[in-house]
C-alpha atoms as a PDB file:
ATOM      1  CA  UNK A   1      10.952  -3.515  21.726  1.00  0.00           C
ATOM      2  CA  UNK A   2      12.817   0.052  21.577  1.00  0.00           C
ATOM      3  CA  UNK A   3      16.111  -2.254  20.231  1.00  0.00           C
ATOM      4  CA  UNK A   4      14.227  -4.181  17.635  1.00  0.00           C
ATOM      5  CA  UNK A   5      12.624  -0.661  16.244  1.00  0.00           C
ATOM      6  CA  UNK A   6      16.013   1.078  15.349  1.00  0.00           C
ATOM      7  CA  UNK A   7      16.727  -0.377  12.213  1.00  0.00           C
ATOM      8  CA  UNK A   8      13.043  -0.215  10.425  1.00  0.00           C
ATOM      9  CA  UNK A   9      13.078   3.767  11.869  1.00  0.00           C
ATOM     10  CA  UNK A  10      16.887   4.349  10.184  1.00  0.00           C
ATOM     11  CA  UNK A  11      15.283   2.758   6.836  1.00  0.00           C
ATOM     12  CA  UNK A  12      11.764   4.895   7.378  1.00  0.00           C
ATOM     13  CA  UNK A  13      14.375   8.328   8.108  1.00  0.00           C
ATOM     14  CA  UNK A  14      16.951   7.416   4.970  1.00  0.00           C
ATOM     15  CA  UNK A  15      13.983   6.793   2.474  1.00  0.00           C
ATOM     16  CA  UNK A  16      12.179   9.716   3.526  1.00  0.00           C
ATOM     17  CA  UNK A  17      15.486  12.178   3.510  1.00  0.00           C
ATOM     18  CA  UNK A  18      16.489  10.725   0.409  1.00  0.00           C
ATOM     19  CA  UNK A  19      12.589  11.598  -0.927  1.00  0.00           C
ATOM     20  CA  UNK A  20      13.089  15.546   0.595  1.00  0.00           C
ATOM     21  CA  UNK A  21      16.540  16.000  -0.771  1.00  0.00           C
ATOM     22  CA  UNK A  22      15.789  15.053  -4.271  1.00  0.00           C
ATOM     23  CA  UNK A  23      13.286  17.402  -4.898  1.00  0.00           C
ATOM     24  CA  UNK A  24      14.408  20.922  -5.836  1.00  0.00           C
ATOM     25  CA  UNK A  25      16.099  22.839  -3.060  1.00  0.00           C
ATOM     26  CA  UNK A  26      14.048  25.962  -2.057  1.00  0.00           C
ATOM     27  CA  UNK A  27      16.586  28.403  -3.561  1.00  0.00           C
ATOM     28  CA  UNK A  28      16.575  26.777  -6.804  1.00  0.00           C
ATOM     29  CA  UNK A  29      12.681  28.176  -7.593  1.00  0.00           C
ATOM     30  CA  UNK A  30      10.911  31.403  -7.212  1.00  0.00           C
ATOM     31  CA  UNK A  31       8.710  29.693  -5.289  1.00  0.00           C
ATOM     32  CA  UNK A  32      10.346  28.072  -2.153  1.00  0.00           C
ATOM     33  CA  UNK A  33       8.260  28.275   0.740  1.00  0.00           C
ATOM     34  CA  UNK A  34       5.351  26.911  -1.140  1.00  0.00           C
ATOM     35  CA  UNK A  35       7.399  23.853  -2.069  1.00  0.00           C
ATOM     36  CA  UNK A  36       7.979  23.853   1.903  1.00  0.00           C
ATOM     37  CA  UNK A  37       5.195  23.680   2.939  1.00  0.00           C
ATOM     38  CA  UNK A  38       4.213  21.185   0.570  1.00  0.00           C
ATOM     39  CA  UNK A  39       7.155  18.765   2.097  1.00  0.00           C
ATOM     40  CA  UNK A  40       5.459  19.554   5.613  1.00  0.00           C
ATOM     41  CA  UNK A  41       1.904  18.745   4.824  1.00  0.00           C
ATOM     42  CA  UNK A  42       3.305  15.431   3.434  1.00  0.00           C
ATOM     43  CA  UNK A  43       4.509  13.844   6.665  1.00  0.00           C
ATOM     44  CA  UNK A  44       0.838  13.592   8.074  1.00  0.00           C
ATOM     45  CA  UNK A  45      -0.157  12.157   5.000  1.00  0.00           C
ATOM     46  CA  UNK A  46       2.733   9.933   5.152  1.00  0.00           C
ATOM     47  CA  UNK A  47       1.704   8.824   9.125  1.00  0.00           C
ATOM     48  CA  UNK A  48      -1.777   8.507   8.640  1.00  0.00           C
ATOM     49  CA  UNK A  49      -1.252   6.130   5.882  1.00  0.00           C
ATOM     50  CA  UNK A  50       0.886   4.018   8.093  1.00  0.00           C
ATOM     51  CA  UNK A  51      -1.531   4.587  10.983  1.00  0.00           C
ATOM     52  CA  UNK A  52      -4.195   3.559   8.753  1.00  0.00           C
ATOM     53  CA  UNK A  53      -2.812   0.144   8.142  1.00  0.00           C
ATOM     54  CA  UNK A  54      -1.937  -0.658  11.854  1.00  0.00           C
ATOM     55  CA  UNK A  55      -5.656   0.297  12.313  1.00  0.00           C
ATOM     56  CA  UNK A  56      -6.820  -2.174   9.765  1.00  0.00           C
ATOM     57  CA  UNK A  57      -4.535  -5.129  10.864  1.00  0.00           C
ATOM     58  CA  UNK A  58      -6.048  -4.570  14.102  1.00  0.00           C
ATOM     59  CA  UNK A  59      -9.218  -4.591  13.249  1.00  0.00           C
ATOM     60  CA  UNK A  60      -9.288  -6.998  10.907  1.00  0.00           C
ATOM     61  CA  UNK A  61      -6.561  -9.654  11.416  1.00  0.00           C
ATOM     62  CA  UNK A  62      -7.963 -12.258   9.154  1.00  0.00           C
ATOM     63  CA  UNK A  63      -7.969  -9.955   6.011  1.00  0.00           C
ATOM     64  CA  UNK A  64      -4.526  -8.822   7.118  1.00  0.00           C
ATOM     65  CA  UNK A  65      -3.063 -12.037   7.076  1.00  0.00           C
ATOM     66  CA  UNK A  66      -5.040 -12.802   3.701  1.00  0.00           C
ATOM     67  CA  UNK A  67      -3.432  -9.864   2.267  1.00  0.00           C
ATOM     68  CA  UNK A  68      -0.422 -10.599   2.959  1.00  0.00           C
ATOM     69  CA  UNK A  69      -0.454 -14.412   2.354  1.00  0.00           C
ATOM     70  CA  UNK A  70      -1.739 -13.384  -1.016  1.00  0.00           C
ATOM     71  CA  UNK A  71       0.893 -10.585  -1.823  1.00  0.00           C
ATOM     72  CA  UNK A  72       3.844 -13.207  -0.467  1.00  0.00           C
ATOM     73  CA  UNK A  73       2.981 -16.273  -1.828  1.00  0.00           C
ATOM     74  CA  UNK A  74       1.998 -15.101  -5.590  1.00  0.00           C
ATOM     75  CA  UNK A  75       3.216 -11.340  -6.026  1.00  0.00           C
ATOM     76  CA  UNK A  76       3.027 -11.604 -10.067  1.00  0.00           C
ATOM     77  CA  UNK A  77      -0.884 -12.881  -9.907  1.00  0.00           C
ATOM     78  CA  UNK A  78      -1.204  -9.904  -7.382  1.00  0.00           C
ATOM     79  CA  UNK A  79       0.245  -7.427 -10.034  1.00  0.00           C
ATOM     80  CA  UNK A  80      -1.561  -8.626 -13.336  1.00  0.00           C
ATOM     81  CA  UNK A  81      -4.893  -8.729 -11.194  1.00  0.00           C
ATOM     82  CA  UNK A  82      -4.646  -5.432 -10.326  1.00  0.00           C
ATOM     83  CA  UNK A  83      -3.695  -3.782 -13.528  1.00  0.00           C
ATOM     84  CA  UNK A  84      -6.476  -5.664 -15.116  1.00  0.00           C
ATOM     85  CA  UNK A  85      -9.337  -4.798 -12.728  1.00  0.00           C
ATOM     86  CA  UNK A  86      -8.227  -0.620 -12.505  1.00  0.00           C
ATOM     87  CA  UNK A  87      -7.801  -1.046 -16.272  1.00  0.00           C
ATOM     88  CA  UNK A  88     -11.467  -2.891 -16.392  1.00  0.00           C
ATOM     89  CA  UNK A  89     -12.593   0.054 -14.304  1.00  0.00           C
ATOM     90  CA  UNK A  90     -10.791   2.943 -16.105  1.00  0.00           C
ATOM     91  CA  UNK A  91     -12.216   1.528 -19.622  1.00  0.00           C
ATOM     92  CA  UNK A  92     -15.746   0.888 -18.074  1.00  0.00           C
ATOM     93  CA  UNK A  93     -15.324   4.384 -16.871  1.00  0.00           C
ATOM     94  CA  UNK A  94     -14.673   6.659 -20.092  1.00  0.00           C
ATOM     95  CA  UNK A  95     -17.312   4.309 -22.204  1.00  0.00           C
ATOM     96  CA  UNK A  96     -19.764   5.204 -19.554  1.00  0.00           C
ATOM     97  CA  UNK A  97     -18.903   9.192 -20.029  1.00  0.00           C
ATOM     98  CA  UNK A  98     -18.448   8.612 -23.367  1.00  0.00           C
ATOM     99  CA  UNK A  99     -21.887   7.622 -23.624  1.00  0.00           C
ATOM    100  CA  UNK A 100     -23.880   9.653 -21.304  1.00  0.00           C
ATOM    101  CA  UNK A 101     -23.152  12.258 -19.277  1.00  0.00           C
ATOM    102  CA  UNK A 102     -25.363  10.859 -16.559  1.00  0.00           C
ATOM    103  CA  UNK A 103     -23.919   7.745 -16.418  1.00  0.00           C
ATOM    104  CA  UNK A 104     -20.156   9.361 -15.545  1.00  0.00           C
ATOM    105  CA  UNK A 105     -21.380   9.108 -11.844  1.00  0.00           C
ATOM    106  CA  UNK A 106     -21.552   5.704 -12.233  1.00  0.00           C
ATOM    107  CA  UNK A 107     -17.959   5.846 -13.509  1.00  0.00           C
ATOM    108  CA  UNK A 108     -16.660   7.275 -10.713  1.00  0.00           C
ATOM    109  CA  UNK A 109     -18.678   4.890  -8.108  1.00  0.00           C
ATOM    110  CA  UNK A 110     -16.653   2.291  -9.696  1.00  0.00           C
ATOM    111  CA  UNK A 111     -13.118   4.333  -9.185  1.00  0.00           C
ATOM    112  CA  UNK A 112     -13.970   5.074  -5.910  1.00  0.00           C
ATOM    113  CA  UNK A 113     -14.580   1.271  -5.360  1.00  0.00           C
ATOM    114  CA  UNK A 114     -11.560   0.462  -7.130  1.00  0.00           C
ATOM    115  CA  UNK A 115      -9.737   2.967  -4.328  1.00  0.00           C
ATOM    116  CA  UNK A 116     -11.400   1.434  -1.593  1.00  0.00           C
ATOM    117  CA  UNK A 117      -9.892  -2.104  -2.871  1.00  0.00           C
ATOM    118  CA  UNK A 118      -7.029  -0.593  -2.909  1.00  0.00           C
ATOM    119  CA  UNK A 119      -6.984   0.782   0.224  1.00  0.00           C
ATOM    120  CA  UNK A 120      -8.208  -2.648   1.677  1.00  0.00           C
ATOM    121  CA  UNK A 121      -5.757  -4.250  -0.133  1.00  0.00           C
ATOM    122  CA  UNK A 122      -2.658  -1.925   0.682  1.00  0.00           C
ATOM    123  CA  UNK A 123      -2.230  -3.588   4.254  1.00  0.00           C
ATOM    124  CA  UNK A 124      -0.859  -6.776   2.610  1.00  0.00           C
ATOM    125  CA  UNK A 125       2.319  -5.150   0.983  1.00  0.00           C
ATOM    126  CA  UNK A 126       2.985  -3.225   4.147  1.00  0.00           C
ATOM    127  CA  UNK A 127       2.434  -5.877   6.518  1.00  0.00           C
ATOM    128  CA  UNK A 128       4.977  -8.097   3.779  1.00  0.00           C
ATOM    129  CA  UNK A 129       7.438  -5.373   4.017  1.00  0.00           C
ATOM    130  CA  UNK A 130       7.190  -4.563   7.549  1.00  0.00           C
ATOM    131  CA  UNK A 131       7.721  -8.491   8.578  1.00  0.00           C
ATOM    132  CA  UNK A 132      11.137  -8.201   6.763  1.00  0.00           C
ATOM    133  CA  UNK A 133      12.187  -4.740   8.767  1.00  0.00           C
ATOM    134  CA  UNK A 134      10.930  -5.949  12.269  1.00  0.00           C
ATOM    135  CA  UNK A 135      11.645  -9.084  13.310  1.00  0.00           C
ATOM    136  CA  UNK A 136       8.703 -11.233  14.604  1.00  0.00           C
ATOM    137  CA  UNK A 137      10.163 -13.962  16.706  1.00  0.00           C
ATOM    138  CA  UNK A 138      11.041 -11.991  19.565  1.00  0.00           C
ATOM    139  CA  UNK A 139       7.824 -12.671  21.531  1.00  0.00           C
ATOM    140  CA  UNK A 140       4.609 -14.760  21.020  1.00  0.00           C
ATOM    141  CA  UNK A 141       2.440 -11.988  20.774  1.00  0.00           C
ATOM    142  CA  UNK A 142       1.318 -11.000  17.098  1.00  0.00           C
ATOM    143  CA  UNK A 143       3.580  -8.275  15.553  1.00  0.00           C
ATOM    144  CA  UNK A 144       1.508  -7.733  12.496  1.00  0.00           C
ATOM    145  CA  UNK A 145      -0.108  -4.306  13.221  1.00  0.00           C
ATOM    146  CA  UNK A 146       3.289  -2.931  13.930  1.00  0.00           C
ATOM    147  CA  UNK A 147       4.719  -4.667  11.049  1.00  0.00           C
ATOM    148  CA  UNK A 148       2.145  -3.134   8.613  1.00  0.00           C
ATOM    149  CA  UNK A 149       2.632   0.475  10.673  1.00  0.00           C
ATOM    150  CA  UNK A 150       6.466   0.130   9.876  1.00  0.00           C
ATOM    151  CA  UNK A 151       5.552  -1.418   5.887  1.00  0.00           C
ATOM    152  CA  UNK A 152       2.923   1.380   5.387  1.00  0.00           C
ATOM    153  CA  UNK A 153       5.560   4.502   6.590  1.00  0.00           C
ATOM    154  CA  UNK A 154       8.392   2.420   4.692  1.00  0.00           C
ATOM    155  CA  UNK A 155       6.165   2.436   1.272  1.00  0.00           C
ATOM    156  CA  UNK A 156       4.712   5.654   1.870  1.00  0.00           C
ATOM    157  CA  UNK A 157       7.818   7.454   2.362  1.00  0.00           C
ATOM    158  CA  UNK A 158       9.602   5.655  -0.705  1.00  0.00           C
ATOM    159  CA  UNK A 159       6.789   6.768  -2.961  1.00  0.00           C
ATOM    160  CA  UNK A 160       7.910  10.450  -2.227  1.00  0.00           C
ATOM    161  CA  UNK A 161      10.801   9.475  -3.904  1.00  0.00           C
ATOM    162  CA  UNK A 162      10.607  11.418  -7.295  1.00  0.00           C
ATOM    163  CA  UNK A 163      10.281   9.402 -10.509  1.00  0.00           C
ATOM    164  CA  UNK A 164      11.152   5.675  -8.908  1.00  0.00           C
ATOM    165  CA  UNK A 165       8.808   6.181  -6.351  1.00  0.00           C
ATOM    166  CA  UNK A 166       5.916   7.484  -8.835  1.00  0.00           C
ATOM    167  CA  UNK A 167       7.002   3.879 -10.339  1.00  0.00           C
ATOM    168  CA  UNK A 168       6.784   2.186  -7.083  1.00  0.00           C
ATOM    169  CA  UNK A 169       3.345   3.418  -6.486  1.00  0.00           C
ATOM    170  CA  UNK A 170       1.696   2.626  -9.608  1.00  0.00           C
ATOM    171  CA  UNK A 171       3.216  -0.961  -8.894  1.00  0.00           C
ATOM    172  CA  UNK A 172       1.806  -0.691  -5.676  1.00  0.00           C
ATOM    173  CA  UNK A 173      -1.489   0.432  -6.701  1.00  0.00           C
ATOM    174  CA  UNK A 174      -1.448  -2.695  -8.893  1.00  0.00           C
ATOM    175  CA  UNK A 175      -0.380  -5.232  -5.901  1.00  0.00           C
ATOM    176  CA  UNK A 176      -3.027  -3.552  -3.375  1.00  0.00           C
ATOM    177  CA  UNK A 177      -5.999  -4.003  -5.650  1.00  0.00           C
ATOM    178  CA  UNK A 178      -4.613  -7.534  -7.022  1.00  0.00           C
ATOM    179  CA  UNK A 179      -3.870  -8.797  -3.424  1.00  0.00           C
ATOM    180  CA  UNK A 180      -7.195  -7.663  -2.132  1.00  0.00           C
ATOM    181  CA  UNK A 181      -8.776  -9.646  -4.830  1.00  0.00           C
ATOM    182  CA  UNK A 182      -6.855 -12.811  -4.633  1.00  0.00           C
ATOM    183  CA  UNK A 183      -7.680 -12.794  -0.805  1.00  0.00           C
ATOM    184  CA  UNK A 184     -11.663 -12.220  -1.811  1.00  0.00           C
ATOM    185  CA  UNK A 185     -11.391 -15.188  -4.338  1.00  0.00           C
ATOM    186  CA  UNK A 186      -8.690 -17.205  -2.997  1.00  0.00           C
ATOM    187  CA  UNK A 187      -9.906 -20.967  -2.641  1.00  0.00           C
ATOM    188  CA  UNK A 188      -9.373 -22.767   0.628  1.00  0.00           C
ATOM    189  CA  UNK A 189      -6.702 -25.519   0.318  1.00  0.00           C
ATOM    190  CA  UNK A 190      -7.883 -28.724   0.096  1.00  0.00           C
ATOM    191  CA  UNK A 191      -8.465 -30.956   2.942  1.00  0.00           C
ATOM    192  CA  UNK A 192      -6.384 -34.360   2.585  1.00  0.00           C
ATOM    193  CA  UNK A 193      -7.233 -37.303   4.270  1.00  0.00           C
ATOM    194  CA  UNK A 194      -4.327 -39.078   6.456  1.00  0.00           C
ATOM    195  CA  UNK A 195      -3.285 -41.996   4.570  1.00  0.00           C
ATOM    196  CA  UNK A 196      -3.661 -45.565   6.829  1.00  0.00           C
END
């Protein structure tokens, strides 16, 4: 177990050095120690995302596998889905401030939806990414929760990554909400009879 951790934990440490180091260094602004600080409060942010996806392929293993099944097996439907349903929601959301004050709560029920299909959604990407960093044939036992814990730090720390990892999250964004709603709608394959 310790052996087959190494190499997803030298990919985790290189993406999230690489995501310190190309901000500004702290002599280069006025303002060093609050840019810092800001680097340390990112790390739990960064490990409670990852612990949050471990948590939800353990609780729900079904939707993890979904997820992922649905991010691996048609990534480009994943992507168009979910830039059309956040840009659905974003549109739905100014005409509804745009038309009433009021009815800008509503608005942001349906972004905070959007977020929590998101989050729902997110485990399939990391679990994807995390089955190529740790290898899963090494026992019988399932490896997905640690797969999506390694996936989830892996993504989270690359999005730190200034300007391609602002790209990499909108992308993911996209493939979280898509892959969450190609699992809710994806049709059972069809049963075929044995031929005689």
């Amino acid at each position: 177990m310790q052996r087959e951790l190494r190499r997803p934990l030298r990919v985790i440490a290189c993406v999230a050095l690489a995501g310190c180091l190309s901000g500004p260094l702290p002599a280069q602004e006025a303002d060093g120690t609050r840019q810092a600080l800001g680097l340390l409060m990112l790390l739990p942010l960064v490990l409670a995302s990852g612990a949050l996806q471990a948590v939800i392929a353990v609780l729900f293993p079904r939707w993890a596998a979904a997820t992922r099944a649905a991010i691996e097996e048609r990534r480009g439907v994943c992507l168009l889905w979910g830039f059309l349903i956040l840009l659905f929601v974003v549109l739905v959301t100014l005409l509804l401030s745009a038309i009433a004050e009021a009815l800008g709560g509503l608005g942001a029920v349906l972004l905070f939806l959007a977020l929590l299909l998101s989050l729902a959604g997110y485990v399939g990407p990391a679990a994807a990414l995390g089955g190529r960093l740790v290898r899963s044939d090494l026992g019988d036992d399932d490896r997905t929760p640690l797969q999506a814990l390694v996936g989830g730090l892996t993504l989270c720390s690359a999005s730190l990554v200034p300007i391609v990892g602002q790209a990499l999250g909108l992308a993911l964004l996209f493939a979280s909400i898509g892959a969450a709603a190609v699992a809710i709608f994806r049709r059972p394959a069809p049963q075929t009879l044995p031929a005689e």
